[in-house]
Each structure stands twice: as C-alpha cells, then as structure tokens.
N, C-alpha and C. Protein backbone atom coordinates (compact mmCIF):
# COMPACT_ATOMS: atom_id res chain seq x y z
N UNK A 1 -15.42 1.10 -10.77
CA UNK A 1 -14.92 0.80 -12.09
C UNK A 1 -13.42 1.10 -12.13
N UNK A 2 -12.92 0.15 -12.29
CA UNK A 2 -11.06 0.44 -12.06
C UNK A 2 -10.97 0.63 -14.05
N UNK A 3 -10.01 2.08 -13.96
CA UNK A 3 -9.71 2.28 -15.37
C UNK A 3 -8.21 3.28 -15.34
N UNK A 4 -7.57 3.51 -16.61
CA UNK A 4 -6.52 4.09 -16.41
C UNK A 4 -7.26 5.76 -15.97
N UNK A 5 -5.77 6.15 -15.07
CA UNK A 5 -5.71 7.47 -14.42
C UNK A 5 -5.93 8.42 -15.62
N UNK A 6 -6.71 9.22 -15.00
CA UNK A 6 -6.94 10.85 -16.25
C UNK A 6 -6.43 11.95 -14.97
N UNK A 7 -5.92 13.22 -16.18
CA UNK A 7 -5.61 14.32 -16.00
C UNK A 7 -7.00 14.45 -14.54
N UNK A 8 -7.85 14.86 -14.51
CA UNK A 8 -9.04 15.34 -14.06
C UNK A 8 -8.81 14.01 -12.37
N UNK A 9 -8.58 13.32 -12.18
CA UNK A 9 -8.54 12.43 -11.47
C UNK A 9 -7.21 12.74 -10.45
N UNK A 10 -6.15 13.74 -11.13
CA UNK A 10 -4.84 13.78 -10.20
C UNK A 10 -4.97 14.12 -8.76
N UNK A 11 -6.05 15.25 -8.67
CA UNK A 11 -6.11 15.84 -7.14
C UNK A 11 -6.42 14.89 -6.25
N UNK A 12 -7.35 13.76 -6.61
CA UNK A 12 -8.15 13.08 -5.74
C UNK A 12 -7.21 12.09 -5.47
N UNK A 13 -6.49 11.55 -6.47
CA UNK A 13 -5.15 10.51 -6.73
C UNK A 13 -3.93 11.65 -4.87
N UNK A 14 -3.78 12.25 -5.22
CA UNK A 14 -2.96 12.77 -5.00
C UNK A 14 -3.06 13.27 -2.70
N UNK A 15 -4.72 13.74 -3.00
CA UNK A 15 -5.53 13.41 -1.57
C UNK A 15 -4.94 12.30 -0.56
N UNK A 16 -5.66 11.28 -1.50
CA UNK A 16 -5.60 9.92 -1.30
C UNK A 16 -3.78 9.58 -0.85
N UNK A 17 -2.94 9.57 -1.59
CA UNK A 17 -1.63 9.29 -1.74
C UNK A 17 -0.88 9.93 -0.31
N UNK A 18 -1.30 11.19 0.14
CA UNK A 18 -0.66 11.88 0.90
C UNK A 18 -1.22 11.42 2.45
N UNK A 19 -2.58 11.17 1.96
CA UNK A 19 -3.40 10.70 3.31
C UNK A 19 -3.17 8.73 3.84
N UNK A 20 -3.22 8.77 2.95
CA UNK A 20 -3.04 7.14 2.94
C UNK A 20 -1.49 6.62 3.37
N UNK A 21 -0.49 7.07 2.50
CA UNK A 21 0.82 6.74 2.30
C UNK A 21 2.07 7.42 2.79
N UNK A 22 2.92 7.17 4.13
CA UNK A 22 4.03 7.66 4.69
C UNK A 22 4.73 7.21 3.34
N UNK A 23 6.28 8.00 4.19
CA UNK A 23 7.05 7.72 2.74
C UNK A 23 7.47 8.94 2.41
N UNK A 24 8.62 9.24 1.13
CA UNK A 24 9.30 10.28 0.55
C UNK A 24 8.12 10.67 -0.03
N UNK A 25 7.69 9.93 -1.14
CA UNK A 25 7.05 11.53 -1.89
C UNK A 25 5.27 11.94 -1.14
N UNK A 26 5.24 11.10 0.10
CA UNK A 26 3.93 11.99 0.62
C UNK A 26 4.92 13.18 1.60
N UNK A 27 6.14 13.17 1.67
CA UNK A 27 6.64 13.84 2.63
C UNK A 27 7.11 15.51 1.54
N UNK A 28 7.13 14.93 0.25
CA UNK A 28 7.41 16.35 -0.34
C UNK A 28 6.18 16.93 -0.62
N UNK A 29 5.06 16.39 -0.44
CA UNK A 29 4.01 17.90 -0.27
C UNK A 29 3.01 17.12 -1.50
N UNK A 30 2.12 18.04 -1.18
CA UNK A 30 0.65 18.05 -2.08
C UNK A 30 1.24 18.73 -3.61
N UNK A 31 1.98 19.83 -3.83
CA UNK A 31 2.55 20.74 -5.03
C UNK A 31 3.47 19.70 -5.94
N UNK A 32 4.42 18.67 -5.27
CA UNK A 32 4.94 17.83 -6.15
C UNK A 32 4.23 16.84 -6.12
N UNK A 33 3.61 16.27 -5.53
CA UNK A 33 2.77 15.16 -6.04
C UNK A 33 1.89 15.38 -7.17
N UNK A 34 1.15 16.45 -6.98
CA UNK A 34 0.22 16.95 -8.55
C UNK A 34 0.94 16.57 -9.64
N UNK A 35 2.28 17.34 -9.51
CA UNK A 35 2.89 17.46 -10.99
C UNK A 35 4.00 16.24 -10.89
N UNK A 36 4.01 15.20 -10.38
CA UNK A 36 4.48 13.98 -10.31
C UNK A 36 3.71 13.07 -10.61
N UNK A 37 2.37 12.74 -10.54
CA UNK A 37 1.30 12.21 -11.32
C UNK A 37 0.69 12.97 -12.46
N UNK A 38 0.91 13.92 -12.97
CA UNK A 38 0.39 14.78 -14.07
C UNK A 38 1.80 14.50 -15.14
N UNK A 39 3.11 14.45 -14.81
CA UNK A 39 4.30 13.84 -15.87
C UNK A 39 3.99 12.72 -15.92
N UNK A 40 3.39 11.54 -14.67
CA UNK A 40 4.00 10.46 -15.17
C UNK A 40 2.99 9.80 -16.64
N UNK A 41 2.12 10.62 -16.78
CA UNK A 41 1.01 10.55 -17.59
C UNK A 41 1.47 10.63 -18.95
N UNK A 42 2.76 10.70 -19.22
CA UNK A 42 3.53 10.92 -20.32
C UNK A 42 5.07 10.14 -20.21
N UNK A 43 4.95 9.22 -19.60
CA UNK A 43 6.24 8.28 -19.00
C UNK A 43 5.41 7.03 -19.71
N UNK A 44 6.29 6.50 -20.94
CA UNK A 44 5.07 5.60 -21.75
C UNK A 44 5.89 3.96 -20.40
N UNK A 45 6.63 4.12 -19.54
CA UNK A 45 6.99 3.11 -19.10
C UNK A 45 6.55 2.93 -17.87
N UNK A 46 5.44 3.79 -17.29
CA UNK A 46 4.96 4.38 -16.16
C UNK A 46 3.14 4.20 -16.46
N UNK A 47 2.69 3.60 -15.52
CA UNK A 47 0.85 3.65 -15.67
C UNK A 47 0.25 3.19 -14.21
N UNK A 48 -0.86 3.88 -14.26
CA UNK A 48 -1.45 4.14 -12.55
C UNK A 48 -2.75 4.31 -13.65
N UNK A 49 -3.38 3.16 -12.83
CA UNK A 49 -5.64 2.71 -12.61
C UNK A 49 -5.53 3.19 -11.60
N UNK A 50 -7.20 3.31 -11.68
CA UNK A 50 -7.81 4.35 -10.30
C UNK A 50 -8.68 3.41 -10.47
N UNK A 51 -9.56 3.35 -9.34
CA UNK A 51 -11.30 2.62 -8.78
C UNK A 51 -11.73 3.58 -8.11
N UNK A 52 -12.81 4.11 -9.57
CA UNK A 52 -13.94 5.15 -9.48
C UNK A 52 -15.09 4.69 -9.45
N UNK A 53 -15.47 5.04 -8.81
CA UNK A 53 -17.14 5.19 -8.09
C UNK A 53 -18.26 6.20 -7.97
N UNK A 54 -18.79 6.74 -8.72
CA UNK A 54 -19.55 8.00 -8.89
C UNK A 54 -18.61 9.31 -8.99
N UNK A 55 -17.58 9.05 -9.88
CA UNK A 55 -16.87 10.70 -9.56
C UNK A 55 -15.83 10.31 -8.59
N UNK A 56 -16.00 9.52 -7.70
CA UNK A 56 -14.58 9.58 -6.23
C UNK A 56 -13.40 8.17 -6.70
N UNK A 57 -12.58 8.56 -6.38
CA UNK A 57 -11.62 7.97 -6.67
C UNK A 57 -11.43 6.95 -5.10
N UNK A 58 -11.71 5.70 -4.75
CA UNK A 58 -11.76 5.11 -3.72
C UNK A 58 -10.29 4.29 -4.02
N UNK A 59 -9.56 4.62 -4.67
CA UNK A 59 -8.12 3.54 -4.79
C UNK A 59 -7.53 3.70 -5.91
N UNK A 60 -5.97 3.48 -6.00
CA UNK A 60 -5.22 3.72 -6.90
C UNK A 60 -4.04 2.71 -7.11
N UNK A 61 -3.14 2.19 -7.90
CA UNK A 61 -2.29 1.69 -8.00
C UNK A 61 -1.43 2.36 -9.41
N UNK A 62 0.20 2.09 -9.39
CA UNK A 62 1.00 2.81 -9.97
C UNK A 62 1.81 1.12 -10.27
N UNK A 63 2.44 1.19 -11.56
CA UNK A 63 3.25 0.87 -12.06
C UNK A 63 4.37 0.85 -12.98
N UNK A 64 5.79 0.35 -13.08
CA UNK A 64 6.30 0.64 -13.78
C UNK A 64 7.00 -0.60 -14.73
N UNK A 65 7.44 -0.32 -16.25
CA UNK A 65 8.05 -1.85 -16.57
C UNK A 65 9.37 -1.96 -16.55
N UNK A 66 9.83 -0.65 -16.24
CA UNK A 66 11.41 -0.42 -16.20
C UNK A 66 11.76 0.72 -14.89
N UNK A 67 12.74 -0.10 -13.97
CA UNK A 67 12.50 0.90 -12.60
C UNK A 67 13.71 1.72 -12.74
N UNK A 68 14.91 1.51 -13.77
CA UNK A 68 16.17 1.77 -13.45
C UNK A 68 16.00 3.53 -14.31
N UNK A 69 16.19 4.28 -13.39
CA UNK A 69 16.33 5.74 -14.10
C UNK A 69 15.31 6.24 -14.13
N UNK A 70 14.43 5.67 -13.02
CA UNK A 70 12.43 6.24 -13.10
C UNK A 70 12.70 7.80 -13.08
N UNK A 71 13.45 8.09 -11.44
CA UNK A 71 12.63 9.38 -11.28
C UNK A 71 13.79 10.66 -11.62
N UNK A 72 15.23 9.95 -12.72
CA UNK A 72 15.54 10.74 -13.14
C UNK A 72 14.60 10.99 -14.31
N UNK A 73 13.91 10.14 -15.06
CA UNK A 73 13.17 10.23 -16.10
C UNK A 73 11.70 11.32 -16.22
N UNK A 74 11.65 10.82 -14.44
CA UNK A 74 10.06 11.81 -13.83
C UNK A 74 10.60 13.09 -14.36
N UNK A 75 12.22 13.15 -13.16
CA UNK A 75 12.62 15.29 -13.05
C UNK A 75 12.94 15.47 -14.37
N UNK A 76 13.35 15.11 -15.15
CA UNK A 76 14.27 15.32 -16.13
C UNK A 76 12.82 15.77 -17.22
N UNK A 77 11.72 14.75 -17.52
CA UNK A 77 10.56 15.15 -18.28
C UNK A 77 10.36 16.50 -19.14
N UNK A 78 10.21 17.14 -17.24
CA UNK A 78 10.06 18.53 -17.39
C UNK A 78 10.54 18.88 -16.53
N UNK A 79 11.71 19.25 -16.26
CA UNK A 79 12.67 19.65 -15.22
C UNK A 79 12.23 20.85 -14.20
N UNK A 80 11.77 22.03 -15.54
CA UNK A 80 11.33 23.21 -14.53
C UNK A 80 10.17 23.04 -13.59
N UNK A 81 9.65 22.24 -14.52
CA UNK A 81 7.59 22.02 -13.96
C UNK A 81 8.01 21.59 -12.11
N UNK A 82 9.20 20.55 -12.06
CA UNK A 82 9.09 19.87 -10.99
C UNK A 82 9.96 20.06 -9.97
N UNK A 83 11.23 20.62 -10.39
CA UNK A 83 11.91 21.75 -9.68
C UNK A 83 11.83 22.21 -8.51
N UNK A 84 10.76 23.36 -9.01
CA UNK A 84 10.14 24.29 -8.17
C UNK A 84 9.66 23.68 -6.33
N UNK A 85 8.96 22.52 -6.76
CA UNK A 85 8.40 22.37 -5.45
C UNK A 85 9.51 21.49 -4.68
N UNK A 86 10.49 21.10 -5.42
CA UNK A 86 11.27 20.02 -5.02
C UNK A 86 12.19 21.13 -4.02
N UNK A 87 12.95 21.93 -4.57
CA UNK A 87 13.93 23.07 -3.96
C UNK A 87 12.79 23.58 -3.17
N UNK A 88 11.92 24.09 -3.44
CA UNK A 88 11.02 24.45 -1.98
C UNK A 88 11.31 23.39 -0.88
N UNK A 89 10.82 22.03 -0.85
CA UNK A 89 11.01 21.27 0.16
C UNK A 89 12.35 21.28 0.62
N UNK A 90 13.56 21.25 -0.09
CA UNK A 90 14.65 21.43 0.50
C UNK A 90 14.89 22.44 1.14
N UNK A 91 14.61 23.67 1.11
CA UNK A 91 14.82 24.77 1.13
C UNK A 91 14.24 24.56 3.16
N UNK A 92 12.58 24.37 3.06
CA UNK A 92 12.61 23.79 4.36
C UNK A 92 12.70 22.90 5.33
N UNK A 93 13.41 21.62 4.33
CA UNK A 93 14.04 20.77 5.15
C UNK A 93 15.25 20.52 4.75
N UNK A 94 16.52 20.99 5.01
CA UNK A 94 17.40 20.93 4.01
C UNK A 94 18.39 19.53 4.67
N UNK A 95 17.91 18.79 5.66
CA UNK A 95 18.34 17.62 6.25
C UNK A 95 17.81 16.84 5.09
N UNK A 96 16.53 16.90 4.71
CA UNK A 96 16.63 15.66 3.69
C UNK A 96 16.94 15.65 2.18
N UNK A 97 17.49 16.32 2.15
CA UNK A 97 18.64 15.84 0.76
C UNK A 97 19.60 14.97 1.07
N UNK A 98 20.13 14.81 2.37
CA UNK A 98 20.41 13.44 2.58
C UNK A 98 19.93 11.97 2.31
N UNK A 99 18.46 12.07 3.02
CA UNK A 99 17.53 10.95 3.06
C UNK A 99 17.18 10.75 1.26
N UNK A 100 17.18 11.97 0.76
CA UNK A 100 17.00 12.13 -1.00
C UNK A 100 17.68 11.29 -1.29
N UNK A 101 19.08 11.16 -1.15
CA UNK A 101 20.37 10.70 -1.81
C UNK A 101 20.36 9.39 -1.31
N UNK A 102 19.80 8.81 -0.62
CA UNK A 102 19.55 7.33 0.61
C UNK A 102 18.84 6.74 -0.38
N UNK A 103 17.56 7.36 -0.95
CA UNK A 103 16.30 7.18 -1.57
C UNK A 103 16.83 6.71 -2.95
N UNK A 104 17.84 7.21 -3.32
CA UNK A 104 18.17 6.88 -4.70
C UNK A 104 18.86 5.64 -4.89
N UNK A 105 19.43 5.18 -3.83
CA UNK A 105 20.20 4.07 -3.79
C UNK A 105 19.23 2.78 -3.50
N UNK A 106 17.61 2.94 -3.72
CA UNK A 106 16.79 1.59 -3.71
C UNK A 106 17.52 0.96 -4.72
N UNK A 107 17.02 -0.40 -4.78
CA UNK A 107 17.69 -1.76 -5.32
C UNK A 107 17.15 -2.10 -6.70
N UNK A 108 15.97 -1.52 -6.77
CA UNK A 108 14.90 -1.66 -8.12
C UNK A 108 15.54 -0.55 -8.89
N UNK A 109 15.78 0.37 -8.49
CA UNK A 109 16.42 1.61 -9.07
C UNK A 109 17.52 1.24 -10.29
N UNK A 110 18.50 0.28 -9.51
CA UNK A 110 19.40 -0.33 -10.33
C UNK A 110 19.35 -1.75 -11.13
N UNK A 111 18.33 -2.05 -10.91
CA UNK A 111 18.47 -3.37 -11.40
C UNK A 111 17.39 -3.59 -12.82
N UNK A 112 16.82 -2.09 -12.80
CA UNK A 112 16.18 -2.12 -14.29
C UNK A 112 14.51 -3.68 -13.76
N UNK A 113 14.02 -3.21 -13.17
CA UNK A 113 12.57 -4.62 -13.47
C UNK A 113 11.49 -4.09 -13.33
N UNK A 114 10.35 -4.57 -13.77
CA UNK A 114 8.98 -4.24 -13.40
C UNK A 114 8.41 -3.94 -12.09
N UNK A 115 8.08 -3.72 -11.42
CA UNK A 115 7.68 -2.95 -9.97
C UNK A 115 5.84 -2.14 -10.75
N UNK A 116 5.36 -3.03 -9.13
CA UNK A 116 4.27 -2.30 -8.59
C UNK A 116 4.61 -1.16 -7.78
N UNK A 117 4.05 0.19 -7.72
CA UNK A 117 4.69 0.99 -7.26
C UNK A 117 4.27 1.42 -5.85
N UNK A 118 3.12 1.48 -6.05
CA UNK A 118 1.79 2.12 -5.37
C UNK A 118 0.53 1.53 -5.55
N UNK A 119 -0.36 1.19 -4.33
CA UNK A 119 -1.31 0.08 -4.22
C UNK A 119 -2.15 0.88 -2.84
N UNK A 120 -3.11 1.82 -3.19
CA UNK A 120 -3.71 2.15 -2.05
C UNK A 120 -5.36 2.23 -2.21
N UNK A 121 -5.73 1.85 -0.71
CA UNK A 121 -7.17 2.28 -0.71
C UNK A 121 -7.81 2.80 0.30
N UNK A 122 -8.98 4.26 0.40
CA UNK A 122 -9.46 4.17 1.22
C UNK A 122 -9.21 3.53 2.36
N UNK A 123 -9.09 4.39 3.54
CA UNK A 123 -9.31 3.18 4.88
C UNK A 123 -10.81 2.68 4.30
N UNK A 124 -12.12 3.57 4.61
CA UNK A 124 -12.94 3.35 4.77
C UNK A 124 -13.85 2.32 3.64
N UNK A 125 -12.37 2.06 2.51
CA UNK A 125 -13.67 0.93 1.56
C UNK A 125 -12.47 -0.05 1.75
N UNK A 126 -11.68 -0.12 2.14
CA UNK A 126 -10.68 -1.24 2.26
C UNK A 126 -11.37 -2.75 2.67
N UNK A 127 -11.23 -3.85 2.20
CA UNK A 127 -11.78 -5.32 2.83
C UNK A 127 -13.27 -5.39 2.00
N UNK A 128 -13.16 -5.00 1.05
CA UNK A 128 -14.39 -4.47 -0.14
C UNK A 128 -13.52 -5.42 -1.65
N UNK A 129 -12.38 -6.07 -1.67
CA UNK A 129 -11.88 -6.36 -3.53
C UNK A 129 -11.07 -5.15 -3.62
N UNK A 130 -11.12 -4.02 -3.35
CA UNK A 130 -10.84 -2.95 -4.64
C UNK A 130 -9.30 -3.44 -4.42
N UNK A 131 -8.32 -3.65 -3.61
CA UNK A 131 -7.48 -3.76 -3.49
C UNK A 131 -6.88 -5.17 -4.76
N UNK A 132 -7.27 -5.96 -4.33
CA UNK A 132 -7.48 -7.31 -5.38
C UNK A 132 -7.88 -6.93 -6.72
N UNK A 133 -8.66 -5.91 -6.91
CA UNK A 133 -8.95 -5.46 -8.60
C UNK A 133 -7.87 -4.91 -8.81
N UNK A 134 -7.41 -4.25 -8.44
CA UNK A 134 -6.45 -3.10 -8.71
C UNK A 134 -5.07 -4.04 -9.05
N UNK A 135 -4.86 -4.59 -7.68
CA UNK A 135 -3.48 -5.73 -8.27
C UNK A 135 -3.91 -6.13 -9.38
N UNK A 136 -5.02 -7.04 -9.87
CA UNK A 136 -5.28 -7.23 -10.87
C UNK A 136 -5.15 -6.24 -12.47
N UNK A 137 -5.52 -5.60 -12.19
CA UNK A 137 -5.09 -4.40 -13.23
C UNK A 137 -3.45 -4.47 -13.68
N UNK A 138 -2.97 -4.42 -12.62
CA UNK A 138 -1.28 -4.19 -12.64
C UNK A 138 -1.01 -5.34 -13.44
N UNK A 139 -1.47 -6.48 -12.89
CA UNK A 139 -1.26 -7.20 -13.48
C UNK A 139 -1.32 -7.93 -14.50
N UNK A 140 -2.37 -7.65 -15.18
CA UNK A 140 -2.83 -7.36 -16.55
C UNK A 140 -2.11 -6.39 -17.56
N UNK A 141 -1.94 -5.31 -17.20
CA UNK A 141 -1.37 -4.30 -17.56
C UNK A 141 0.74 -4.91 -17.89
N UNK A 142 0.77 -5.25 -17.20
CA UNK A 142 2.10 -5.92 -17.08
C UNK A 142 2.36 -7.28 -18.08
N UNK A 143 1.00 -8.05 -18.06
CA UNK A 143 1.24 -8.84 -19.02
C UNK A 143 0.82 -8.28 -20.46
N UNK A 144 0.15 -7.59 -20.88
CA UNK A 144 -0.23 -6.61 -21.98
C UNK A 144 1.29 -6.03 -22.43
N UNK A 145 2.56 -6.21 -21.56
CA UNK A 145 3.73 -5.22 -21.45
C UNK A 145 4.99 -6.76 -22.21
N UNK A 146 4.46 -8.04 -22.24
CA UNK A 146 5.00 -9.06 -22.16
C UNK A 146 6.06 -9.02 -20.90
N UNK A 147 5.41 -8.82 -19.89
CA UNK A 147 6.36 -8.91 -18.59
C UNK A 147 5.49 -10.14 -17.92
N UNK A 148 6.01 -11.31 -17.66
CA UNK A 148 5.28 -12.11 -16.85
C UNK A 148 5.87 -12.11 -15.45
N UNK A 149 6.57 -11.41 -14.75
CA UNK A 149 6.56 -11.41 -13.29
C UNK A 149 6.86 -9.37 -12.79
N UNK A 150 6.59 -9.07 -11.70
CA UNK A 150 6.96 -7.96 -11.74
C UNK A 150 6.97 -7.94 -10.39
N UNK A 151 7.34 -7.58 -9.11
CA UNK A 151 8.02 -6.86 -7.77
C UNK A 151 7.56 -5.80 -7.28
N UNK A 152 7.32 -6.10 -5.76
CA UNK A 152 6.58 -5.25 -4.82
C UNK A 152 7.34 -4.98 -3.66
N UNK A 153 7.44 -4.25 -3.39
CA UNK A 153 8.19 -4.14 -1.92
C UNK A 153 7.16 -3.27 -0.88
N UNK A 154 7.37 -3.79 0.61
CA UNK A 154 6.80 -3.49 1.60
C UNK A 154 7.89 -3.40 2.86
N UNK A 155 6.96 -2.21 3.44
CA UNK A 155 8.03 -2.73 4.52
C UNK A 155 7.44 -3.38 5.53
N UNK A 156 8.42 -4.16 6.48
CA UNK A 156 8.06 -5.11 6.79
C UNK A 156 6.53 -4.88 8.00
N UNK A 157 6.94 -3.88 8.70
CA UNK A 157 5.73 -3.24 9.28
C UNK A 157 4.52 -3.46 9.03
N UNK A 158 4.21 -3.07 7.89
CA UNK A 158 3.14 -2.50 6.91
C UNK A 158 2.02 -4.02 7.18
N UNK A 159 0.79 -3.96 6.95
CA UNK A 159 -0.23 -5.38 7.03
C UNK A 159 -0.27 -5.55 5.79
N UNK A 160 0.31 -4.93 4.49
CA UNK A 160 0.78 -5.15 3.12
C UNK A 160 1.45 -6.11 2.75
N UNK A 161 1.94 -6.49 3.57
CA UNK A 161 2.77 -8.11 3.68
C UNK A 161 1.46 -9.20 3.08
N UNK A 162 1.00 -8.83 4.39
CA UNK A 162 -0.31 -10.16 3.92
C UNK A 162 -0.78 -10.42 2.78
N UNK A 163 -1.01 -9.32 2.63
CA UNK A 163 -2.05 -8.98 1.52
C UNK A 163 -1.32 -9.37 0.37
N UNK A 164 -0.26 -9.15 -0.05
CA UNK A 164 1.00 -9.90 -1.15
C UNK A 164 0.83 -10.92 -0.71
N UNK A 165 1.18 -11.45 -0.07
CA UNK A 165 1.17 -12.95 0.25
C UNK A 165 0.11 -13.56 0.01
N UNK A 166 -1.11 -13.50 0.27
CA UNK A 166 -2.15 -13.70 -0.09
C UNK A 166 -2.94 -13.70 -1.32
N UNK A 167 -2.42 -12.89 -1.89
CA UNK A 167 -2.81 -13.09 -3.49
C UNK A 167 -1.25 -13.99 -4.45
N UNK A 168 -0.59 -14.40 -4.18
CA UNK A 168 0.43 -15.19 -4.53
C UNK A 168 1.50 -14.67 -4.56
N UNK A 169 2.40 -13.72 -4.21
CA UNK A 169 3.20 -12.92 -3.97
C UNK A 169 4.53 -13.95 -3.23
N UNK A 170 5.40 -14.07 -3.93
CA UNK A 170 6.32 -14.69 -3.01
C UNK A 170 8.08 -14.05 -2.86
N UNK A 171 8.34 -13.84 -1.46
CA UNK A 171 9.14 -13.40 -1.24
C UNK A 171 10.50 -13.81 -1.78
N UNK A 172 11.12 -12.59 -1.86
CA UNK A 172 12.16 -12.42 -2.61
C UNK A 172 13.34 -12.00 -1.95
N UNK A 173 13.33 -11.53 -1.31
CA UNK A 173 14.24 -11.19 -0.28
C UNK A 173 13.97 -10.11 0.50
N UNK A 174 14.74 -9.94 1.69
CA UNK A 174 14.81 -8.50 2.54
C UNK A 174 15.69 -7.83 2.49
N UNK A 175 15.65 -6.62 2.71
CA UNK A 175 16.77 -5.71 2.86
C UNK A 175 16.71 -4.34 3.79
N UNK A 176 17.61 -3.81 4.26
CA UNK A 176 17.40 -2.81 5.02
C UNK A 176 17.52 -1.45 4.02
N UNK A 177 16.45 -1.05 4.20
CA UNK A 177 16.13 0.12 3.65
C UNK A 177 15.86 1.65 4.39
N UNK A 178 16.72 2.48 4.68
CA UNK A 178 16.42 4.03 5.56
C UNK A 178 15.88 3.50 7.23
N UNK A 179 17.14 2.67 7.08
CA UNK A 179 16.67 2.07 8.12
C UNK A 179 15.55 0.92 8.98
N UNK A 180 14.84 0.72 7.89
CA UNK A 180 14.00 -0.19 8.32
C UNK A 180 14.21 -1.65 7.45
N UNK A 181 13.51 -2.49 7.82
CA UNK A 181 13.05 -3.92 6.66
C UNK A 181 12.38 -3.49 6.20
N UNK A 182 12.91 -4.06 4.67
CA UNK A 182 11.83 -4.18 3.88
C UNK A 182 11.88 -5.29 2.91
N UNK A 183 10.84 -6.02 2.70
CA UNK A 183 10.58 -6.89 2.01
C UNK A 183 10.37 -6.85 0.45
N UNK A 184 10.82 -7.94 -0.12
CA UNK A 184 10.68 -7.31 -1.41
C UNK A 184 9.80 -8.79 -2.33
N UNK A 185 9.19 -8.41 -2.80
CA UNK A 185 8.22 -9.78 -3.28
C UNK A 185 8.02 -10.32 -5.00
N UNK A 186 8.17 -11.30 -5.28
CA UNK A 186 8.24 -11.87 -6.65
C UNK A 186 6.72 -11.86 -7.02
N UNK A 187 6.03 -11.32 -8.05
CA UNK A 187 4.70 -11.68 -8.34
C UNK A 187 4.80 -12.35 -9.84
N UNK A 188 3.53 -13.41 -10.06
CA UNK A 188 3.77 -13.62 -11.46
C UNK A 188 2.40 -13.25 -11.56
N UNK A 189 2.31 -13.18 -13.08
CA UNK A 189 1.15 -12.84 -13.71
C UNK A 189 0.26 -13.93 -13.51
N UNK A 190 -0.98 -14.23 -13.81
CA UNK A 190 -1.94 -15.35 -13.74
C UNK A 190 -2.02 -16.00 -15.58
C-alpha cells in the first residue's frame, strides 16, 4: 500500500536509504538521516510515500516542488536538532566539507523546479511495480501541486537510467557532477 511517510516509518525509511543509496546523505550517517526525514515532515514543499506491506516499508520515494534553498530550508528548520550530527561527521571527516560545498553547487539547487528526489526499493522486491507505483505517487502528488512536469537526475552509471526512460522520462541534459555524469531527465505528469 503506497501512502504518505509517518513519523513511526522514519527508521525503516532511513535503513532502507543508507542500505540501498550511495551518495552524500547515506554518507553522513544513520543520526542525520533520522532527523532529516523527521524535519522534512514539516517542509510543506517537501513529501516522501512509502510502500508498506504488513508493517515493512519495501520502498520509498521523496519529492520536492521547489529545489532552490531545500537543504538550507532542511538545516535552518531546526538548526540545533541537525547540527549536531552534521559537525560530528565533519569533525571525522573533515575532507568533506569540501565535497559539502561541491554538493551545494547542484543545478536544481539554483534553478528553483520540481525534482523527484529519492526513488528506492528493496533489492529483494525490486521487478515487482513498487518502483512504478511509487513514481506514480510522485507524480500525482506533483500534479495535486499544479506542477505538470518535474526532474530526476541519475547518474549515468546507475540502471536508473532505464527505468526513467522507460516510464517516459526524457532527457534533459548531462552534466558533470563530483566528478561523474549525470543525467538529468524531464518527466511530465500523465
């Protein structure tokens, strides 16, 4: 049953996110991710469905309708709440406050648009829909927002390509991102 994210749902959200998903914020830890999905729950421009199944959370997706000033909007929320774990991670990696400052300079960041954020599932129920419901959600959710197109990016690596592509996703351009490609994709609503 894909429905919006609850408080009670973050840990499993959060499991999932760290296990599933390379990337900056699986790299700052299990402690900011909690309280990075527990603010965004109060970010009225910010919304993440889950696909629950008896209690387990088998998939998640995140969206936003405005990308420009997200995650000053995340720290800023509640500044102290999120702080804490953030200066911890620096504290033991203090190389990436560089890569931090890299991170801020994405392209969605500045250009203010709708963005899918986050789109994950299970390895083990993956090639099951949930993935396809879930876009669906976003996408619903987005037109509920009067947004009729909204943007995904992948990198190019990723078998996430397809899978955009495949549900109608059409590319938008590439760009080099922390070093790698990454693709960035036009979606419209149905």
């Amino acid at each position: 049953m894909i429905r919006k994210l609850q408080i009670t749902d973050i840990t499993q959200v959060v499991k999932l996110h760290k296990n599933e998903l390379s990337g900056f914020l699986s790299e700052l830890g299990i402690p900011f991710l909690k309280k990075f999905y527990k603010v965004s729950l109060d970010i009225p421009e910010m919304f993440t469905y889950v696909e629950e199944n008896n209690g387990h959370i088998l998939g998640f997706t995140s969206g936003v309708s405005r990308t420009k000033g997200l995650y000053k909007k995340i720290i800023f929320k509640n500044i102290f709440y999120l702080i804490v774990p953030l200066l911890s991670y620096f504290i033991v990696h203090p190389l990436k406050v560089i890569k931090t400052l890299k991170i801020l300079s994405y392209p969605a960041f500045s250009e203010d648009i709708p963005e899918l954020l986050t789109l994950v599932v299970k390895k083990e129920e993956q090639n099951r829909g949930i993935g396809r419901k879930l876009f669906q959600a976003v996408s619903e959710e987005f037109e509920k927002r009067k947004l009729r197109e909204f943007y995904v990016s992948a990198y190019e690596r990723l078998p996430a390509n397809g899978f955009y592509r495949k549900i109608g996703c059409r590319l938008d351009r590439s760009f080099n991102f922390l070093g790698e490609k990454m693709n960035y994709y036009k979606c419209r609503n149905n």
